[in-house]
PDB file of N, CA and C in Angstrom:
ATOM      1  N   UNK A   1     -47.061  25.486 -13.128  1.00  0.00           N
ATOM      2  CA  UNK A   1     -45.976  24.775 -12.510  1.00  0.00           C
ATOM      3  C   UNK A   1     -45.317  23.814 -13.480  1.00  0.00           C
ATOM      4  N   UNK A   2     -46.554  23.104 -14.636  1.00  0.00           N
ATOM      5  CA  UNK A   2     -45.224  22.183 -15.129  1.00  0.00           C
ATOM      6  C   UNK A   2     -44.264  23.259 -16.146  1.00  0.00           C
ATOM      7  N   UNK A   3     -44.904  24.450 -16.315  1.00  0.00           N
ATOM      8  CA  UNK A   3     -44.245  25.243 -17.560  1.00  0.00           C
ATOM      9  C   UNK A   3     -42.929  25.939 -16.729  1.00  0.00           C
ATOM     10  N   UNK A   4     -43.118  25.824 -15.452  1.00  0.00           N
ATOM     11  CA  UNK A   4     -41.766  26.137 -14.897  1.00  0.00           C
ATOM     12  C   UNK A   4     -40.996  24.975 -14.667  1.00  0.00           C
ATOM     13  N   UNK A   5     -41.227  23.910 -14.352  1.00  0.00           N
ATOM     14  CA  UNK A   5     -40.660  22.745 -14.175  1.00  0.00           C
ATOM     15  C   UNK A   5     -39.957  22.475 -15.352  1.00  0.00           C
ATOM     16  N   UNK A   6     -40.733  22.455 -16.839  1.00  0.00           N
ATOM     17  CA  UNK A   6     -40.038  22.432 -18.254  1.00  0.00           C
ATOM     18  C   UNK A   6     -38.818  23.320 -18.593  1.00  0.00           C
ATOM     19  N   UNK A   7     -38.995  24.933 -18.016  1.00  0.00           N
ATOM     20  CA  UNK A   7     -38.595  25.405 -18.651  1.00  0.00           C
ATOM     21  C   UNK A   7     -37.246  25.909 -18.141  1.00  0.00           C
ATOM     22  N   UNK A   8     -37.212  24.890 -16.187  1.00  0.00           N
ATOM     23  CA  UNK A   8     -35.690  24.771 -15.688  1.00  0.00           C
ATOM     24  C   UNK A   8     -35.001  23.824 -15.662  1.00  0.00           C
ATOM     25  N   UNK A   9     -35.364  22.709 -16.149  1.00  0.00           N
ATOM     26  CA  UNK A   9     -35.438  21.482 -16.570  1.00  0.00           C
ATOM     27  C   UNK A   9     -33.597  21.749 -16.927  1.00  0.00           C
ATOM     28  N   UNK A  10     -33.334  22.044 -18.064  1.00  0.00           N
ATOM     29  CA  UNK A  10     -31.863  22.112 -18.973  1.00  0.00           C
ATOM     30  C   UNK A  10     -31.044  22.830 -18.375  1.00  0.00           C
ATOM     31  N   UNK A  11     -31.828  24.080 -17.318  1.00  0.00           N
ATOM     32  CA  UNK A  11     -30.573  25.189 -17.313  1.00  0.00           C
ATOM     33  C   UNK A  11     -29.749  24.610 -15.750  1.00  0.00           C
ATOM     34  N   UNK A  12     -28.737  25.430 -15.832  1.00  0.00           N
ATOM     35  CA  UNK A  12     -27.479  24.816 -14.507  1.00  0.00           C
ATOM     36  C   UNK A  12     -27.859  26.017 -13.711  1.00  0.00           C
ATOM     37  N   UNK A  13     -28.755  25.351 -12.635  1.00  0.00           N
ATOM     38  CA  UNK A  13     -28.772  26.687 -11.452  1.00  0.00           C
ATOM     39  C   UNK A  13     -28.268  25.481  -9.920  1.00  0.00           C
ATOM     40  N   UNK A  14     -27.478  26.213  -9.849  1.00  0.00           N
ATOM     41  CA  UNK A  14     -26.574  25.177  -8.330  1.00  0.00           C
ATOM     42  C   UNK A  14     -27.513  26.200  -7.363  1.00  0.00           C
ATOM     43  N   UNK A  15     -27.208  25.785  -5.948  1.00  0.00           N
ATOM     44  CA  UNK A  15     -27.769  26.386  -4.893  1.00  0.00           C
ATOM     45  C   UNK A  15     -27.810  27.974  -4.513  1.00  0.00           C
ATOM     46  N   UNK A  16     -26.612  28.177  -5.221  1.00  0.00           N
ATOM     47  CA  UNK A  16     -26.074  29.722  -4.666  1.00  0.00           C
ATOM     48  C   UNK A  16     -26.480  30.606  -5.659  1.00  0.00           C
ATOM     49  N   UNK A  17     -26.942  30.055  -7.206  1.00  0.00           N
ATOM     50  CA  UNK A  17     -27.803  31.293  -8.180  1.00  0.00           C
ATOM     51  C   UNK A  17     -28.956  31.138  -8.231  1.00  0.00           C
ATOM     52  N   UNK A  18     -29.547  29.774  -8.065  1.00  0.00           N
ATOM     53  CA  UNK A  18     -31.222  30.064  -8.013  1.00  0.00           C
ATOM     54  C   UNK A  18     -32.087  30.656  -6.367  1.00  0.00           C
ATOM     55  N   UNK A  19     -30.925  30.866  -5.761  1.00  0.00           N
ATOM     56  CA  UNK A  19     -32.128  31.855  -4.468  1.00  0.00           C
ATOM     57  C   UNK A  19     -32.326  33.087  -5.106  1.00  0.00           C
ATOM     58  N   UNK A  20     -31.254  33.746  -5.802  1.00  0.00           N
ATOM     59  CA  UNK A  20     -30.760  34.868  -6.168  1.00  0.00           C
ATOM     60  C   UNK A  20     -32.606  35.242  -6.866  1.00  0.00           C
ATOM     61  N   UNK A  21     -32.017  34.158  -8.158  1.00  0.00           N
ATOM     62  CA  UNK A  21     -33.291  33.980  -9.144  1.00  0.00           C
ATOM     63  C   UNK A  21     -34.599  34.084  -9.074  1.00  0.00           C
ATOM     64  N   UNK A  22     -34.678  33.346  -7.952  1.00  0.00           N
ATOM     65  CA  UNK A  22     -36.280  33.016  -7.296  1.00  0.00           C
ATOM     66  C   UNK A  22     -36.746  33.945  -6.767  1.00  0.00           C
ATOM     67  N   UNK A  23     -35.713  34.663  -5.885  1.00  0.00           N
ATOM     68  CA  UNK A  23     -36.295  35.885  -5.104  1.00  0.00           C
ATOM     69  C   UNK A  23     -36.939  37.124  -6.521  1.00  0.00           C
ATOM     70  N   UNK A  24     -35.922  37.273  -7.070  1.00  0.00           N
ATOM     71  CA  UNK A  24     -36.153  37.926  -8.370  1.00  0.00           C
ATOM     72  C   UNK A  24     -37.682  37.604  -8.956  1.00  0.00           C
ATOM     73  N   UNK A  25     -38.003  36.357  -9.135  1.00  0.00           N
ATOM     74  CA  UNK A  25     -38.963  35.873  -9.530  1.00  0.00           C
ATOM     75  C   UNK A  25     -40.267  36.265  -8.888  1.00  0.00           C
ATOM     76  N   UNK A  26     -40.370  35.674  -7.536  1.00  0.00           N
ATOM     77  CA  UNK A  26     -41.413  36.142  -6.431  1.00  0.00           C
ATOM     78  C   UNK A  26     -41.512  37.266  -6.466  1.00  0.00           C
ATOM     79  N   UNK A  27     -40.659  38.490  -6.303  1.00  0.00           N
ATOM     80  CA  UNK A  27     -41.285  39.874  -6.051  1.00  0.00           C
ATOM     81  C   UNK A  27     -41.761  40.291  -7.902  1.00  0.00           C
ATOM     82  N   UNK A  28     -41.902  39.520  -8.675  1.00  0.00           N
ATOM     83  CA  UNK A  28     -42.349  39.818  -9.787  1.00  0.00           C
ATOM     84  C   UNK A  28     -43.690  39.242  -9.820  1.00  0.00           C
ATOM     85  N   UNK A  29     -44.638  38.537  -8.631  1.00  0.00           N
ATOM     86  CA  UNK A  29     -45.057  37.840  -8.885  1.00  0.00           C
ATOM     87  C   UNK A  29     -45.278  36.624  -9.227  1.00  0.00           C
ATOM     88  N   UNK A  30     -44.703  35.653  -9.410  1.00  0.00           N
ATOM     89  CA  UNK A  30     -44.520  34.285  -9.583  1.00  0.00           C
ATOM     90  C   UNK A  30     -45.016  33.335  -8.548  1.00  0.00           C
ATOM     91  N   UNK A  31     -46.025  32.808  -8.551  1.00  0.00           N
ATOM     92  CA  UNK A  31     -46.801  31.393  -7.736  1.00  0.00           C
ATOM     93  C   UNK A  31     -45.679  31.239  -6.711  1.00  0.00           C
ATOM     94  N   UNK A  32     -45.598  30.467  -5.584  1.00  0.00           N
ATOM     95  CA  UNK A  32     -44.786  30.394  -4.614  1.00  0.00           C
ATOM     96  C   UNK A  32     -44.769  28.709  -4.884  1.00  0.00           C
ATOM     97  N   UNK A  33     -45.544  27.972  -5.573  1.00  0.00           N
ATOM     98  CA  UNK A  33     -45.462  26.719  -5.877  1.00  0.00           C
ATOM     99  C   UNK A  33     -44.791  26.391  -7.094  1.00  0.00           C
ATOM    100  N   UNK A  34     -45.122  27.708  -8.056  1.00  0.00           N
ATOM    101  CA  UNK A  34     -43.834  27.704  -9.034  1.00  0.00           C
ATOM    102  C   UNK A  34     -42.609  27.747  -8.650  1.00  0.00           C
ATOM    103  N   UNK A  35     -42.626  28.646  -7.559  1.00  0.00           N
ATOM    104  CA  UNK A  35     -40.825  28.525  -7.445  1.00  0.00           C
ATOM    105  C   UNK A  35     -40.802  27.439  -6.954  1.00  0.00           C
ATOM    106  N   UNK A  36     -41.217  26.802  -6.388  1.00  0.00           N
ATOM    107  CA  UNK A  36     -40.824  25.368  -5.498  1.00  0.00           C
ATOM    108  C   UNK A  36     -40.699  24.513  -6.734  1.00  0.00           C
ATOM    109  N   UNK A  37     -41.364  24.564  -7.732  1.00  0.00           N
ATOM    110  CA  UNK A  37     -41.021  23.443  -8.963  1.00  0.00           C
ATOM    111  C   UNK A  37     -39.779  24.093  -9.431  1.00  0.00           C
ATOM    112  N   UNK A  38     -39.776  25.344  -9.744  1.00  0.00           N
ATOM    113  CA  UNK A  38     -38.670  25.963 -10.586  1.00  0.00           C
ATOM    114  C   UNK A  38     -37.391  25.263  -9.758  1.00  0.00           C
ATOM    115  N   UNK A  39     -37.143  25.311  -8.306  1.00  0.00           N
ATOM    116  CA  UNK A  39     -36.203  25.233  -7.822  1.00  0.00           C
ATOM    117  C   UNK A  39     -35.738  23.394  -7.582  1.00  0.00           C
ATOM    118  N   UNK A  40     -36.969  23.001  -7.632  1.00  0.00           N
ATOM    119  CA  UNK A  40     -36.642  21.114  -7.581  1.00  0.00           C
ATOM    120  C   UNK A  40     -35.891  20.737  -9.021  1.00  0.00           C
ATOM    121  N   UNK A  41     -37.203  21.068  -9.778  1.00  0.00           N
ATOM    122  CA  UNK A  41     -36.634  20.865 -10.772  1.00  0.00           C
ATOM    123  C   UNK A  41     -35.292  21.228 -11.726  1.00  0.00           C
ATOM    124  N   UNK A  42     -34.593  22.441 -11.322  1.00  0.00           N
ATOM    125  CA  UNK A  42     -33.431  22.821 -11.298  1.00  0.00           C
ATOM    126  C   UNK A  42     -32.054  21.651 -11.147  1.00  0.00           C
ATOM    127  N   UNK A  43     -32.301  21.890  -9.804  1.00  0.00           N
ATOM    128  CA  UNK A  43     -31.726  20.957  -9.116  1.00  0.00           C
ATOM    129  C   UNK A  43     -31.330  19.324  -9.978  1.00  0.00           C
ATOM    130  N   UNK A  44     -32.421  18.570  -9.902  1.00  0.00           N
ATOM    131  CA  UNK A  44     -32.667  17.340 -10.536  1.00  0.00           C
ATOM    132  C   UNK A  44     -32.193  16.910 -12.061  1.00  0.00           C
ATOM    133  N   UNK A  45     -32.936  18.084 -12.708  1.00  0.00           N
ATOM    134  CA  UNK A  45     -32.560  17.359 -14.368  1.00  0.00           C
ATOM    135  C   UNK A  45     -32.000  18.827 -15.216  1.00  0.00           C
ATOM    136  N   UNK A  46     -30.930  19.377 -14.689  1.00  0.00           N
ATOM    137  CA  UNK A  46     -30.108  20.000 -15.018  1.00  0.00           C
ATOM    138  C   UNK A  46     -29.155  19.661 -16.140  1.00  0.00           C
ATOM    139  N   UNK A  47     -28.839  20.109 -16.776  1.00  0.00           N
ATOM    140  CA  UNK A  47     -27.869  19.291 -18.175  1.00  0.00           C
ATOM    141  C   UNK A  47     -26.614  18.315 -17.151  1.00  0.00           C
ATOM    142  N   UNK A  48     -25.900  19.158 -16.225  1.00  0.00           N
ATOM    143  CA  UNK A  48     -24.297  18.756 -15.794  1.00  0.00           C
ATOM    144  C   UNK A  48     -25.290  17.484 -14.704  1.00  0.00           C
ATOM    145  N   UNK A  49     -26.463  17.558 -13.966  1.00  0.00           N
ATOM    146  CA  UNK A  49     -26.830  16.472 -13.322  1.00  0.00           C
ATOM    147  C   UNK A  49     -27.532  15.436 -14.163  1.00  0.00           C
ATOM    148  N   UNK A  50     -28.281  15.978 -15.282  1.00  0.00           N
ATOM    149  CA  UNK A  50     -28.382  14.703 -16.235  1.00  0.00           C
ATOM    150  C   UNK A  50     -27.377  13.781 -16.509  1.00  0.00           C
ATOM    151  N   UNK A  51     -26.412  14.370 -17.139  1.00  0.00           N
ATOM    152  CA  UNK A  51     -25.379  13.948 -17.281  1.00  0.00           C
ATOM    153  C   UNK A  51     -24.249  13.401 -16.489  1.00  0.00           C
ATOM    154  N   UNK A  52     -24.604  13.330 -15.160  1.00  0.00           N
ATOM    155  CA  UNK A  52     -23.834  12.689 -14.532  1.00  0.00           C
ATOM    156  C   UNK A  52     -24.459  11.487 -14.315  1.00  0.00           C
ATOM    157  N   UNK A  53     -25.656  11.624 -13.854  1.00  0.00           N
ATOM    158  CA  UNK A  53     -26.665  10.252 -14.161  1.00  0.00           C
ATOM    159  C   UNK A  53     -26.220   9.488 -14.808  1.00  0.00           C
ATOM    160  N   UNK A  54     -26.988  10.025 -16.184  1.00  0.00           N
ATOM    161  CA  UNK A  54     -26.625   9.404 -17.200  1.00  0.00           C
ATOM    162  C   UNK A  54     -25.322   8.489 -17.603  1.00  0.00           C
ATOM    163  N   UNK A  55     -24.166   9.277 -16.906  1.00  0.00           N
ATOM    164  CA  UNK A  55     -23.080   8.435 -17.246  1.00  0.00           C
ATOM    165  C   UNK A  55     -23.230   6.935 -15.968  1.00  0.00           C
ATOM    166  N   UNK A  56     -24.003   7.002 -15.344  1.00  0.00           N
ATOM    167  CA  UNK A  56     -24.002   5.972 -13.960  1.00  0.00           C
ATOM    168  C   UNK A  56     -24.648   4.978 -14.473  1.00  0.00           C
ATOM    169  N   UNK A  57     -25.941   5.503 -14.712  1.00  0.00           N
ATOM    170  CA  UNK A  57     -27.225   4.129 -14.900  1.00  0.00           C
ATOM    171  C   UNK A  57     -27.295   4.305 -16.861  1.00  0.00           C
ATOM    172  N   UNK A  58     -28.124   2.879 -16.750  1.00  0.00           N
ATOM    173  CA  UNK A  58     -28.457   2.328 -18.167  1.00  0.00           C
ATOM    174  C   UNK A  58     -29.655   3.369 -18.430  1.00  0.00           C
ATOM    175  N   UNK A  59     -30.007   3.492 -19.619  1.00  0.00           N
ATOM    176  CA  UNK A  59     -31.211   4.303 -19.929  1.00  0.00           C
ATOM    177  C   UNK A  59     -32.436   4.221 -19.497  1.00  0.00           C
ATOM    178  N   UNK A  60     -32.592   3.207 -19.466  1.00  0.00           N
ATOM    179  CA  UNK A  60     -33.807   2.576 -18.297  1.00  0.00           C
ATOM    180  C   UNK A  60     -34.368   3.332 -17.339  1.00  0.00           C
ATOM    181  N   UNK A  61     -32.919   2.925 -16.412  1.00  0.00           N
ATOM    182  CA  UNK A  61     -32.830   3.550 -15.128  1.00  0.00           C
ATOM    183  C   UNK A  61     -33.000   5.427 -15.351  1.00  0.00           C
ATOM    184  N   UNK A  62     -32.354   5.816 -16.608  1.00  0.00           N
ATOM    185  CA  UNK A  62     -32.018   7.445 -16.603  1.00  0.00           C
ATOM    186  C   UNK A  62     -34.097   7.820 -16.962  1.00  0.00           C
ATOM    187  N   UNK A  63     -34.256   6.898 -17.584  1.00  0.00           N
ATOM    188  CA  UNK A  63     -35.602   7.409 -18.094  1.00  0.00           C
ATOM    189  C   UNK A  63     -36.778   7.318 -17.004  1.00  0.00           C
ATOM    190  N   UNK A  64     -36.476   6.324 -16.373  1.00  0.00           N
ATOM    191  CA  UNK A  64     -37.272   6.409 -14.877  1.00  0.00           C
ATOM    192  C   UNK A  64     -37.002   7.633 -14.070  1.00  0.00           C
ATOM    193  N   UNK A  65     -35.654   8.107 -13.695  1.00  0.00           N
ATOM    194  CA  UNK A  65     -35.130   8.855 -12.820  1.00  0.00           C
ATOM    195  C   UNK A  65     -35.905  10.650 -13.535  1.00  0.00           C
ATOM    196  N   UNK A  66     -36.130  10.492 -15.114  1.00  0.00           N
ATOM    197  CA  UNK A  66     -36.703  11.886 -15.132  1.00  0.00           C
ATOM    198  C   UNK A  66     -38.108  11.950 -14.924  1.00  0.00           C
ATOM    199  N   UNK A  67     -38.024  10.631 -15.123  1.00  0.00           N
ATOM    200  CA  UNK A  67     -40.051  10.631 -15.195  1.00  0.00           C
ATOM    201  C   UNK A  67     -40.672  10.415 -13.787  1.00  0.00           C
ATOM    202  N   UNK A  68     -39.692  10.223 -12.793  1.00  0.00           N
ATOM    203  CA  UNK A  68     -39.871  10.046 -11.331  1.00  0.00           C
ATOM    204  C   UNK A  68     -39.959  12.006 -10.712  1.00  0.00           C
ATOM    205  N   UNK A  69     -38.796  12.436 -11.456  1.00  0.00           N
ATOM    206  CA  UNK A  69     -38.324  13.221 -10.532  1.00  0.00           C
ATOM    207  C   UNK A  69     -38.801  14.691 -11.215  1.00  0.00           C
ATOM    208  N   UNK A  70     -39.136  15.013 -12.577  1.00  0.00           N
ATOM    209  CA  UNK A  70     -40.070  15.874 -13.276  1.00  0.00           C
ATOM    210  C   UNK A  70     -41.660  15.820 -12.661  1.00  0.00           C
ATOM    211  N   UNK A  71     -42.586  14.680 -12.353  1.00  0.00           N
ATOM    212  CA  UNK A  71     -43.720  15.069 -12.553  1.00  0.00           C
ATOM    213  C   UNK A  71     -43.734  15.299 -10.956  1.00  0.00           C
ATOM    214  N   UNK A  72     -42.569  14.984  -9.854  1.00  0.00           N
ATOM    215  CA  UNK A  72     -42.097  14.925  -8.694  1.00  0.00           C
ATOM    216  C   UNK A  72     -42.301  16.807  -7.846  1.00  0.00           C
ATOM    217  N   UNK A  73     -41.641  17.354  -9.342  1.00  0.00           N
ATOM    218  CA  UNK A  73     -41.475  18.773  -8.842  1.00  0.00           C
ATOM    219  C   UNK A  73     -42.408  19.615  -9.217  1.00  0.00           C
ATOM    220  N   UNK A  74     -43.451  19.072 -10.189  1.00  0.00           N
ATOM    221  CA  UNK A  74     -44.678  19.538 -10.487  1.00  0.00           C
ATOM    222  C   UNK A  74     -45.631  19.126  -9.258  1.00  0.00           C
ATOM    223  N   UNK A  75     -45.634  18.138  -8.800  1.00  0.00           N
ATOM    224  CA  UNK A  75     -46.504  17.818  -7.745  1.00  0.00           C
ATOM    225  C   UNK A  75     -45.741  17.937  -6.091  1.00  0.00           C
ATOM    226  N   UNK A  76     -44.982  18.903  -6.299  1.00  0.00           N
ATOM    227  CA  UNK A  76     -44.089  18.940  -5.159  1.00  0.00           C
ATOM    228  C   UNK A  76     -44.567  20.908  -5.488  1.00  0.00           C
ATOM    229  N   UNK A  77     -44.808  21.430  -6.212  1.00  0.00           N
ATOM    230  CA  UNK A  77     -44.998  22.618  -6.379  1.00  0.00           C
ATOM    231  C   UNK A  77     -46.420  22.574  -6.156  1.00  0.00           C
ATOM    232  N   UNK A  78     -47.498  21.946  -6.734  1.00  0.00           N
ATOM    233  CA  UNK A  78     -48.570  22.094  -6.306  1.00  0.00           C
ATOM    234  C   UNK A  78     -48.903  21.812  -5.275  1.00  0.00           C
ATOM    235  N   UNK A  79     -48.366  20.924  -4.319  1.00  0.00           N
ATOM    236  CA  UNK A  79     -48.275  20.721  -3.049  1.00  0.00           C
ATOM    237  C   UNK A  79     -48.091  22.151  -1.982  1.00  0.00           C
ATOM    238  N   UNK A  80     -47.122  22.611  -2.513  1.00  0.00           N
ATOM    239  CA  UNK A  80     -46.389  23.465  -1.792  1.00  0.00           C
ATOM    240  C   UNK A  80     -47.727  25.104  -2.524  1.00  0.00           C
ATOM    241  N   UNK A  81     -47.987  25.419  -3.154  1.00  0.00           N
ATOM    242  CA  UNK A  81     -48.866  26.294  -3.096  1.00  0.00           C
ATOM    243  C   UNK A  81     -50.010  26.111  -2.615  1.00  0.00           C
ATOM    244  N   UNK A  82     -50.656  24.713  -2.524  1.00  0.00           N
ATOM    245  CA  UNK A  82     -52.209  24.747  -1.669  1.00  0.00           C
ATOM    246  C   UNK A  82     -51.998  24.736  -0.773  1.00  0.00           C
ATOM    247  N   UNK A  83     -50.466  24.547   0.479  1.00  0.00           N
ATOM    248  CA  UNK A  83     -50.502  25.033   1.675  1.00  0.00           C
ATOM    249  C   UNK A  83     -49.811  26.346   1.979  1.00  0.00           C
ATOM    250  N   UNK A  84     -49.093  26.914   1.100  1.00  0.00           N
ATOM    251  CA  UNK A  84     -48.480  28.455   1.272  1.00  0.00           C
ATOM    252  C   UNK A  84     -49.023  29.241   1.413  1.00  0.00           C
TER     253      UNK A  84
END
């Protein structure tokens, strides 16, 4: 989970291409708690949502907001597979 969390971290998946994705993913096999990180983490620290952040709050604030919301979707994925 965090190697999926890392490794959607940068890319731009909005709502309407990562179901597409995920489904893709799952019937390949893929943890069902992975996708739940793959898909938080998407969401969250995306380059175009970093960057909108980023332009809002001081670095501080931006460096809290990944370190809140990264280990968030790792433990929001492991969550979500010990009850799936």
């Amino acid at each position: 989970m965090l190697l999926e969390a890392l490794v959607d971290a940068p890319a731009y998946l909005n709502g309407y291409a990562v179901v597409p994705l995920v489904d893709a993913l799952l019937e390949q096999g893929m943890a069902e708690g992975a996708a739940m990180s793959f898909v938080i983490a998407g969401g969250v620290s995306s380059i175009p949502a970093a960057l909108a952040v980023w332009a809002l709050v001081k670095p501080r604030v931006f460096a809290a907001y990944l370190g809140i919301a990264l280990p968030g979707a790792v433990l929001a994925g492991f969550a979500w597979g010990t009850i799936a």
